[in-house]
PDB file of N, CA and C in Angstrom:
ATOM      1  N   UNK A   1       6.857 -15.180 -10.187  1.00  0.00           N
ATOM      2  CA  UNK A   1       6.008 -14.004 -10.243  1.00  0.00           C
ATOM      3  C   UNK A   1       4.735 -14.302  -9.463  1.00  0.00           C
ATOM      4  N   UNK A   2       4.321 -13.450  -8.890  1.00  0.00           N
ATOM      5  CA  UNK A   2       2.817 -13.429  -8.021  1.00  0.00           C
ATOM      6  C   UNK A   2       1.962 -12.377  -8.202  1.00  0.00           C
ATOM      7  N   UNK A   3       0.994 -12.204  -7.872  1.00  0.00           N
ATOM      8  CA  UNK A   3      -0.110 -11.516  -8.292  1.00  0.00           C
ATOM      9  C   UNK A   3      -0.699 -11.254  -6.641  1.00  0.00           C
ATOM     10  N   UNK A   4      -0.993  -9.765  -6.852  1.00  0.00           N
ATOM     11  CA  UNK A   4      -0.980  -9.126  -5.771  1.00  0.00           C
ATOM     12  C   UNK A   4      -2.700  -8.370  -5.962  1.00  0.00           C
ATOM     13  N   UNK A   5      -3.408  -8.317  -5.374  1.00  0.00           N
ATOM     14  CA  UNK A   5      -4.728  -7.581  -5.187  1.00  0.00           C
ATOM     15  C   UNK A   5      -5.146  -6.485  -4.093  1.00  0.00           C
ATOM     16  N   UNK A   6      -4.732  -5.269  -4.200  1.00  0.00           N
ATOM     17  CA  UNK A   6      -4.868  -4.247  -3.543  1.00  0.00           C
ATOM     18  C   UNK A   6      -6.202  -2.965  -2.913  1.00  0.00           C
ATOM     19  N   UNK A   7      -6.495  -3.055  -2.019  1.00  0.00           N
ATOM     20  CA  UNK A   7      -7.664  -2.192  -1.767  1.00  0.00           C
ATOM     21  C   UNK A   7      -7.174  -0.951  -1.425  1.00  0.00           C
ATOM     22  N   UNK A   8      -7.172   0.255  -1.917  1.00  0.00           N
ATOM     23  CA  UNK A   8      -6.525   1.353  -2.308  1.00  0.00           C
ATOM     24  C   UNK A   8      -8.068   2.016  -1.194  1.00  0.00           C
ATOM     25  N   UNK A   9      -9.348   1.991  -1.382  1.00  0.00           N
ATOM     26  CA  UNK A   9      -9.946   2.463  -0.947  1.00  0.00           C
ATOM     27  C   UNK A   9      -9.528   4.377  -1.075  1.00  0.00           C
ATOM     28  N   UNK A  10      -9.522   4.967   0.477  1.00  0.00           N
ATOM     29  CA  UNK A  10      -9.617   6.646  -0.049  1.00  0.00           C
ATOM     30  C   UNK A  10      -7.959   7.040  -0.725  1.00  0.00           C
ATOM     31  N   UNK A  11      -7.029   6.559  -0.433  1.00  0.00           N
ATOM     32  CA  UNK A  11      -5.648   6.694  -1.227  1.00  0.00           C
ATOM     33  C   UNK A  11      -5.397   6.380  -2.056  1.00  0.00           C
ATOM     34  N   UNK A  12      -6.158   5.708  -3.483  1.00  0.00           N
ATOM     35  CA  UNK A  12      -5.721   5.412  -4.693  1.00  0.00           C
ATOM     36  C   UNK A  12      -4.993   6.539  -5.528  1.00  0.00           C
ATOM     37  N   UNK A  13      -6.216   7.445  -5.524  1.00  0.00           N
ATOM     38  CA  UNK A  13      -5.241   8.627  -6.072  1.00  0.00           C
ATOM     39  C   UNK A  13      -4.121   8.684  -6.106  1.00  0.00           C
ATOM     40  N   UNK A  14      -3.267   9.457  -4.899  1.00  0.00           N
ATOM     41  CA  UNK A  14      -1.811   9.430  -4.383  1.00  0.00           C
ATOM     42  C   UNK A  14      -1.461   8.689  -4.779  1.00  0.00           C
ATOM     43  N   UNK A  15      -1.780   7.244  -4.385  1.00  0.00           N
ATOM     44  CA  UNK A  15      -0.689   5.692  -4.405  1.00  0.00           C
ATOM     45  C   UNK A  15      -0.469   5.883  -6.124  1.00  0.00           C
ATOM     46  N   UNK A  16      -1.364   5.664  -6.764  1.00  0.00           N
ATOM     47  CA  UNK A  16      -1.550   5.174  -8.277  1.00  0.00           C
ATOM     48  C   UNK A  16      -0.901   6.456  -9.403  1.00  0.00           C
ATOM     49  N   UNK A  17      -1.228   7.811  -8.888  1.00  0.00           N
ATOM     50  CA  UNK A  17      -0.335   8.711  -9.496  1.00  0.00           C
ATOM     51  C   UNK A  17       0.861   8.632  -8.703  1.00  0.00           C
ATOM     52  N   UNK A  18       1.016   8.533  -7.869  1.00  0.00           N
ATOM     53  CA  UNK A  18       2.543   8.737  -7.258  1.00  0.00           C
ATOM     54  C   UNK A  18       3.601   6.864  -7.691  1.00  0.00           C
ATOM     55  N   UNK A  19       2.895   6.379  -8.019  1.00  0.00           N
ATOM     56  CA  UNK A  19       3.568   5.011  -8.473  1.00  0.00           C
ATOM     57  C   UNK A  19       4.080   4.373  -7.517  1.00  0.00           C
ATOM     58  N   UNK A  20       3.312   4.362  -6.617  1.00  0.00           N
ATOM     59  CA  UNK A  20       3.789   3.732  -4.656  1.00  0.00           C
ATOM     60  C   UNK A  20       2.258   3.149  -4.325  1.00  0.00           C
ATOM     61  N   UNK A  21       2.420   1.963  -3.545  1.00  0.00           N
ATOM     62  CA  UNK A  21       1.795   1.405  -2.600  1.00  0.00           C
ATOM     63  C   UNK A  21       2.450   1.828  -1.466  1.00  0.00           C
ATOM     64  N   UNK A  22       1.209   1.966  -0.106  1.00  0.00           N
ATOM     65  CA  UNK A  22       1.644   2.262   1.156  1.00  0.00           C
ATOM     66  C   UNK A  22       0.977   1.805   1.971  1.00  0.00           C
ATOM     67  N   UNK A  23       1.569   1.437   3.038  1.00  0.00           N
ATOM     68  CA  UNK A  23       0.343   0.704   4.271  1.00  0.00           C
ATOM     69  C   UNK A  23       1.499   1.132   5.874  1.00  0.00           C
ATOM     70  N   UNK A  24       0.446   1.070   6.840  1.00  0.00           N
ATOM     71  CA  UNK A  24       1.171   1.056   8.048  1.00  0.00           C
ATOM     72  C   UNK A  24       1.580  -0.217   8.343  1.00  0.00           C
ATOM     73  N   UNK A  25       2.316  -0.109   9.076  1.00  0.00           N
ATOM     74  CA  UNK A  25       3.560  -1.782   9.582  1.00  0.00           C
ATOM     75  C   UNK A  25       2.381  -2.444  10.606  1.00  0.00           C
ATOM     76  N   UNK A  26       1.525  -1.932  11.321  1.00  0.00           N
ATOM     77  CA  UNK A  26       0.651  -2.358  12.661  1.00  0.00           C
ATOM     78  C   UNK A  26      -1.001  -1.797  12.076  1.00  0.00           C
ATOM     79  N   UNK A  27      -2.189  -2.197  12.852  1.00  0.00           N
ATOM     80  CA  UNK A  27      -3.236  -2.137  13.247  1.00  0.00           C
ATOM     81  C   UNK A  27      -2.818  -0.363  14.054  1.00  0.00           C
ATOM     82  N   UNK A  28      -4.076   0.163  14.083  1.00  0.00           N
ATOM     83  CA  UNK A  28      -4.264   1.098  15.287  1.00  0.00           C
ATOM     84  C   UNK A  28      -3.959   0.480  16.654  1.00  0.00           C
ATOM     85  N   UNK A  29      -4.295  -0.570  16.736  1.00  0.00           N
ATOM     86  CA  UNK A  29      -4.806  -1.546  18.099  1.00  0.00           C
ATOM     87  C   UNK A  29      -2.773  -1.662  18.922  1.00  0.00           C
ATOM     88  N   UNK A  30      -2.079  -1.861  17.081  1.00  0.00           N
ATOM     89  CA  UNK A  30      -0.574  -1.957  17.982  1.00  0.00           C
ATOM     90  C   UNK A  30      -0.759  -3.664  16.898  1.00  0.00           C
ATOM     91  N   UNK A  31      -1.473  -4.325  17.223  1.00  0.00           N
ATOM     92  CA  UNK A  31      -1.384  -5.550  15.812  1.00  0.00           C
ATOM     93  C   UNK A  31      -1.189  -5.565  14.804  1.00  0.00           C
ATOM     94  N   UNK A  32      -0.746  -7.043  14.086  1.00  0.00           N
ATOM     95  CA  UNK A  32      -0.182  -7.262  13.605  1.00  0.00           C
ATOM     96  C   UNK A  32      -1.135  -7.467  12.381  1.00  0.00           C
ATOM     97  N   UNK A  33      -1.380  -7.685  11.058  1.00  0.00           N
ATOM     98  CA  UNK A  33      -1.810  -7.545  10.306  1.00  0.00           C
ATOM     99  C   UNK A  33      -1.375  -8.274   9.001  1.00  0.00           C
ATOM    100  N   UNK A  34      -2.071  -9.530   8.221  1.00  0.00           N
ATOM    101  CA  UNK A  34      -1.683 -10.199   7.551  1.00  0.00           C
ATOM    102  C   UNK A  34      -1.113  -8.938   6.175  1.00  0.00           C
ATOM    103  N   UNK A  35      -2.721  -8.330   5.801  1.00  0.00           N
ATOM    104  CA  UNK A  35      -2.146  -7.646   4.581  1.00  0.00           C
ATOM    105  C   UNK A  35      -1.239  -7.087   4.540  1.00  0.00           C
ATOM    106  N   UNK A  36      -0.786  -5.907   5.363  1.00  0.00           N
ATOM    107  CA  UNK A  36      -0.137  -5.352   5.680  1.00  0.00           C
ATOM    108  C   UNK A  36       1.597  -5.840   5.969  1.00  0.00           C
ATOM    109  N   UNK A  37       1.517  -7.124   6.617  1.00  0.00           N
ATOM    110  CA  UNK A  37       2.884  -7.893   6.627  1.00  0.00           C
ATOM    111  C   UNK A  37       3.109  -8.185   4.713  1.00  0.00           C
ATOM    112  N   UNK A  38       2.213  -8.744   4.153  1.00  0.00           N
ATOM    113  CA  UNK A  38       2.586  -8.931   2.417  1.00  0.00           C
ATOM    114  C   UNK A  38       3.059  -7.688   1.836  1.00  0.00           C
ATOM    115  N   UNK A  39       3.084  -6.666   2.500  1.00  0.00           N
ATOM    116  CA  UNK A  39       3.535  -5.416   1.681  1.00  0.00           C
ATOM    117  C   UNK A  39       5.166  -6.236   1.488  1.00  0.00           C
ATOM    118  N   UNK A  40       5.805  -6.696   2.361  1.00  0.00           N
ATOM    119  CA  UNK A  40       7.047  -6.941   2.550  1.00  0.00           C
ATOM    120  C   UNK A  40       7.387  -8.109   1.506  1.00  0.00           C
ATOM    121  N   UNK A  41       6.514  -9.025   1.154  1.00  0.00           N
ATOM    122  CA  UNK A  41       6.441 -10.213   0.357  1.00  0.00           C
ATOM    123  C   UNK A  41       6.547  -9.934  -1.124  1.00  0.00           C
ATOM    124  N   UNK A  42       6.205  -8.316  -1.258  1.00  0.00           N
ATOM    125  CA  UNK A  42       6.091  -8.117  -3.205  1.00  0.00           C
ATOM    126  C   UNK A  42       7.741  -7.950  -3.526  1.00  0.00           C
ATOM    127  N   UNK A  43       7.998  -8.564  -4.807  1.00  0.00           N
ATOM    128  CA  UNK A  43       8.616  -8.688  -5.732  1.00  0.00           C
ATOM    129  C   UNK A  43       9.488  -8.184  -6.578  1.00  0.00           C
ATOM    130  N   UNK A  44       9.844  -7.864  -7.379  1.00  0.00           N
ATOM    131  CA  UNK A  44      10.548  -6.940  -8.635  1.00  0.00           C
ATOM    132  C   UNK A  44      10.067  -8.151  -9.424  1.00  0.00           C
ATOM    133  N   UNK A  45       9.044  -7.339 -10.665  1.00  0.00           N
ATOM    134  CA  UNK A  45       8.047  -8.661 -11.069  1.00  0.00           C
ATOM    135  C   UNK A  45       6.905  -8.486 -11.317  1.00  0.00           C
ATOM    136  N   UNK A  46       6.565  -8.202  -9.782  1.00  0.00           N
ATOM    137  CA  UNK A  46       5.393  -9.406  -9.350  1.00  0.00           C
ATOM    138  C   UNK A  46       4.268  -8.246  -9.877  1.00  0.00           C
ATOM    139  N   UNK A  47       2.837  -8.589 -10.031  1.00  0.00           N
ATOM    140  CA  UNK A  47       1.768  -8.059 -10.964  1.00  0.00           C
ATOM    141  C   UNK A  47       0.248  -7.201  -9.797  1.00  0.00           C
ATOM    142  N   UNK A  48       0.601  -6.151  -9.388  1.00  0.00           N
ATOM    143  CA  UNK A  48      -0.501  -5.538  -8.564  1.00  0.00           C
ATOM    144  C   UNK A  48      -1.765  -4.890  -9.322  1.00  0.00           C
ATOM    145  N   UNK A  49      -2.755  -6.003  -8.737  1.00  0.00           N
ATOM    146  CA  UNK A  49      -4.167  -5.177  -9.126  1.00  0.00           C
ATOM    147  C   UNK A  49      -4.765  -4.565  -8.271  1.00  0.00           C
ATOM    148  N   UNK A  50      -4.323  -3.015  -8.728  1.00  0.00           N
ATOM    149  CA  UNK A  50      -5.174  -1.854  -8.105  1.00  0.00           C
ATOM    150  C   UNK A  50      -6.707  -1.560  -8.093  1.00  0.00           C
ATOM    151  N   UNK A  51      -7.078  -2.125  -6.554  1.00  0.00           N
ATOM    152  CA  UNK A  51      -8.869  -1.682  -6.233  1.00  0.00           C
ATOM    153  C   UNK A  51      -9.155  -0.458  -5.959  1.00  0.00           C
ATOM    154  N   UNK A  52      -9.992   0.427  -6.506  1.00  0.00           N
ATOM    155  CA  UNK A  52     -10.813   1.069  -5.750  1.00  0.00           C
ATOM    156  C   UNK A  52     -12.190   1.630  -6.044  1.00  0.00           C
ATOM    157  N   UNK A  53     -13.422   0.583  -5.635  1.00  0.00           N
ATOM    158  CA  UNK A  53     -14.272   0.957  -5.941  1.00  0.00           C
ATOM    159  C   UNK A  53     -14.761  -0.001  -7.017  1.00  0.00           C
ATOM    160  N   UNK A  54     -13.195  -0.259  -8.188  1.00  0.00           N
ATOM    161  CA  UNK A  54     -13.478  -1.205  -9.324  1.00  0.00           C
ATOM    162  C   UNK A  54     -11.864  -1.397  -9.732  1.00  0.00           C
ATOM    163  N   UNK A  55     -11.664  -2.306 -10.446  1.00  0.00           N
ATOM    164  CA  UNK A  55     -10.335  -2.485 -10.612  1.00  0.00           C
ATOM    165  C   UNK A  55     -10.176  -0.908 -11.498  1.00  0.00           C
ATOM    166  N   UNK A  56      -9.136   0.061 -11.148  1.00  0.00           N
ATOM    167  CA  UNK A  56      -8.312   0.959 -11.396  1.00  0.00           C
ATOM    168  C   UNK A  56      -7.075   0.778 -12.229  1.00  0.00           C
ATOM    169  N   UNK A  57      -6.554  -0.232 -11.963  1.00  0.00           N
ATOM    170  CA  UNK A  57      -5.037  -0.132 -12.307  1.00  0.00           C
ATOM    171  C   UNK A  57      -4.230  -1.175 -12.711  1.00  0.00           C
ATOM    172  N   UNK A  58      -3.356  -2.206 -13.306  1.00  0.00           N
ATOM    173  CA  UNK A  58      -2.673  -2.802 -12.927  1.00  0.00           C
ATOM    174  C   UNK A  58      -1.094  -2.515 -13.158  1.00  0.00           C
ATOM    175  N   UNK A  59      -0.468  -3.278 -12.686  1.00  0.00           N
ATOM    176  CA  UNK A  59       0.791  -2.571 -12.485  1.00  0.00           C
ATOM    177  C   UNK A  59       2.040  -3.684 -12.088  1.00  0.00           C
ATOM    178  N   UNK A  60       3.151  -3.234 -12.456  1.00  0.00           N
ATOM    179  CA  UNK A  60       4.446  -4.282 -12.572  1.00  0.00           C
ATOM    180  C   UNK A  60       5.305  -3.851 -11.022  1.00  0.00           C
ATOM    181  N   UNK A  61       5.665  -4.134 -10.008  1.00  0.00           N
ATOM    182  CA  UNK A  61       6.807  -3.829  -9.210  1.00  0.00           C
ATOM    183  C   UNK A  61       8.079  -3.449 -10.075  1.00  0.00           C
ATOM    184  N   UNK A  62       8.276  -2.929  -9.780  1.00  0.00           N
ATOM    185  CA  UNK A  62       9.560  -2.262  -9.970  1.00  0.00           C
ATOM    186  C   UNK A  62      10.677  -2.101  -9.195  1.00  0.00           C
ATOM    187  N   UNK A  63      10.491  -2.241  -7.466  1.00  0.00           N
ATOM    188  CA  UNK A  63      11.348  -2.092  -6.653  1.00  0.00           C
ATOM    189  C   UNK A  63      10.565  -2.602  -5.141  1.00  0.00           C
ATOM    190  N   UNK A  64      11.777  -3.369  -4.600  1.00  0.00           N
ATOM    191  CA  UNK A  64      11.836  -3.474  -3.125  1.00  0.00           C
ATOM    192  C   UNK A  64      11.070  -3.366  -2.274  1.00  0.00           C
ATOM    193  N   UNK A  65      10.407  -3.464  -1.447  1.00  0.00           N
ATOM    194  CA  UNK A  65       9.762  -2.576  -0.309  1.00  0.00           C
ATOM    195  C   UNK A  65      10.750  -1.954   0.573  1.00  0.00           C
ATOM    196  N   UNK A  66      10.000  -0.709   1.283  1.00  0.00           N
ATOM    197  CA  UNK A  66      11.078  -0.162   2.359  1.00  0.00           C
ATOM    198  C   UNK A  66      10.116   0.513   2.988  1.00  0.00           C
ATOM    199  N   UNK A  67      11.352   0.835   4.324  1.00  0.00           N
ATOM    200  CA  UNK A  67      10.393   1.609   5.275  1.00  0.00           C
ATOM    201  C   UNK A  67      10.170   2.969   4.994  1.00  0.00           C
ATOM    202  N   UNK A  68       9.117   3.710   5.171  1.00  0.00           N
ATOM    203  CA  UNK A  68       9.199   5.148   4.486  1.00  0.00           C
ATOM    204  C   UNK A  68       7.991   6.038   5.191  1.00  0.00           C
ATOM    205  N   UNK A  69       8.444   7.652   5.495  1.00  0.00           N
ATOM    206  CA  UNK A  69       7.047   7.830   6.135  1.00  0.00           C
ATOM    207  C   UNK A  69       5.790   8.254   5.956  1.00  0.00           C
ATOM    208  N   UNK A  70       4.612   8.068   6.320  1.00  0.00           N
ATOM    209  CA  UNK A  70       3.590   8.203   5.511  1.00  0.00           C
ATOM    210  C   UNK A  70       2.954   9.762   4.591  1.00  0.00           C
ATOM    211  N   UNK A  71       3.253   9.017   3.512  1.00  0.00           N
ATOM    212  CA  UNK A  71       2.619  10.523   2.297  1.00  0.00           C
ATOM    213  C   UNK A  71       1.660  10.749   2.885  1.00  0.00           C
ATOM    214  N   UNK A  72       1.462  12.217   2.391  1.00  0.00           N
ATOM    215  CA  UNK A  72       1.032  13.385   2.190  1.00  0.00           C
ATOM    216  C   UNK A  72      -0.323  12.563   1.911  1.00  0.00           C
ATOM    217  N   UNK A  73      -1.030  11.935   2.899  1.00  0.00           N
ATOM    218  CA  UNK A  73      -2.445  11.702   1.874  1.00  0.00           C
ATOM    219  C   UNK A  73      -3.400  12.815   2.285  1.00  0.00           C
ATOM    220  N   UNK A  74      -3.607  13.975   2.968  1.00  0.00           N
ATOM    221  CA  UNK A  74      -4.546  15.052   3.590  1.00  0.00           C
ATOM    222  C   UNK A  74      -5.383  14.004   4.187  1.00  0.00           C
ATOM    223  N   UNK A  75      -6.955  14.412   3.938  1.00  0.00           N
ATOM    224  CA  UNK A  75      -7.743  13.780   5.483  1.00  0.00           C
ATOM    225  C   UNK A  75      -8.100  12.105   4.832  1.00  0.00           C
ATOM    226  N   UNK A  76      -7.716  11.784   3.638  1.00  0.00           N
ATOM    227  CA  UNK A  76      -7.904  10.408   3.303  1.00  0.00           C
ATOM    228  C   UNK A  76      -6.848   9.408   4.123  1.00  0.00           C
ATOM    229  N   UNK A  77      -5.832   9.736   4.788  1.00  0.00           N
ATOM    230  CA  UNK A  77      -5.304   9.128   5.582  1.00  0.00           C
ATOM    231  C   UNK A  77      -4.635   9.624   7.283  1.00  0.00           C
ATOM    232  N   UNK A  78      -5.605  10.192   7.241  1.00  0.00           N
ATOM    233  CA  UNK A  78      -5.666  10.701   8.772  1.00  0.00           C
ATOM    234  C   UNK A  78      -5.926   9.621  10.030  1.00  0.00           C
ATOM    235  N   UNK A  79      -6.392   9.013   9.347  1.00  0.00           N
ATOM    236  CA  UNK A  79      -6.486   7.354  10.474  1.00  0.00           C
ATOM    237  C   UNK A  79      -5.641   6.992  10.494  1.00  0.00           C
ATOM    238  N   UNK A  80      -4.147   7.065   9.835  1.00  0.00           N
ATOM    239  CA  UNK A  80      -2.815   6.282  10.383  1.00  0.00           C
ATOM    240  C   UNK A  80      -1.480   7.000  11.175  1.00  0.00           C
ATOM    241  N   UNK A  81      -1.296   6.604  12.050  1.00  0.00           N
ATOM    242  CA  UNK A  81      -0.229   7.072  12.583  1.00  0.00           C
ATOM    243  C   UNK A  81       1.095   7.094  12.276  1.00  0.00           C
ATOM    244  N   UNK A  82       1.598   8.322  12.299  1.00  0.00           N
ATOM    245  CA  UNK A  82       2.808   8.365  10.787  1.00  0.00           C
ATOM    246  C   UNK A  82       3.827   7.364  11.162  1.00  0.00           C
ATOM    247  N   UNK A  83       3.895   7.245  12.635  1.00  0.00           N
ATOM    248  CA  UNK A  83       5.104   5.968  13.437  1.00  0.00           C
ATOM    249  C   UNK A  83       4.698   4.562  12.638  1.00  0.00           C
ATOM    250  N   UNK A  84       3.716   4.175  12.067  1.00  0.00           N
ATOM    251  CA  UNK A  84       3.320   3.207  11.581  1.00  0.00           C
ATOM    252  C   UNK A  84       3.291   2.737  10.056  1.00  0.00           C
ATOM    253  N   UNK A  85       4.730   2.504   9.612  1.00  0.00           N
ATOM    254  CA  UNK A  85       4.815   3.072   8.215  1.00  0.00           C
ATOM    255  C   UNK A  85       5.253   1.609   7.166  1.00  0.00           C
ATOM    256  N   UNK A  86       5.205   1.416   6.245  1.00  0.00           N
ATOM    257  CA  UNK A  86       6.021   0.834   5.415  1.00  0.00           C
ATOM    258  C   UNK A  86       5.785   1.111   3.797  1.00  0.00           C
TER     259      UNK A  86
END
């Protein structure tokens, strides 16, 4: 089991009611991105503490990661490009 620490920043909402973490696969830039590669590293298990602002949340995995395309966040995630998903 591992322990995971998440910065939810303007998408907590969504993520935390919708029971999903989400991040793009790349940087804007087209790079590569440590956090963002660990999306792939969580567990069935493993223990996510939800940030935003202050710890929010914690929470058990339940399933897999996969590729998927980016929710519905309105203008809180308008900085990501939907090609850029996981």
């Amino acid at each position: 089991m591992k322990f995971w620490w998440v910065n939810h920043k303007k998408t907590f909402k969504h993520e935390f009611g919708g029971g999903y973490i989400w991040s793009p696969k790349k940087n804007t830039n087209g790079a590569r991105n440590p956090f963002y590669d660990n999306m792939r590293e969580v567990q069935i298990g493993d223990v996510v503490i939800s940030f935003a602002s202050e710890v929010r949340g914690i929470g058990v995995v339940t399933a897999s990661a996969i590729t998927y395309d980016k929710p519905n966040f309105g203008k809180a995630g308008e900085n990501w490009d939907k090609a850029q998903v996981l």
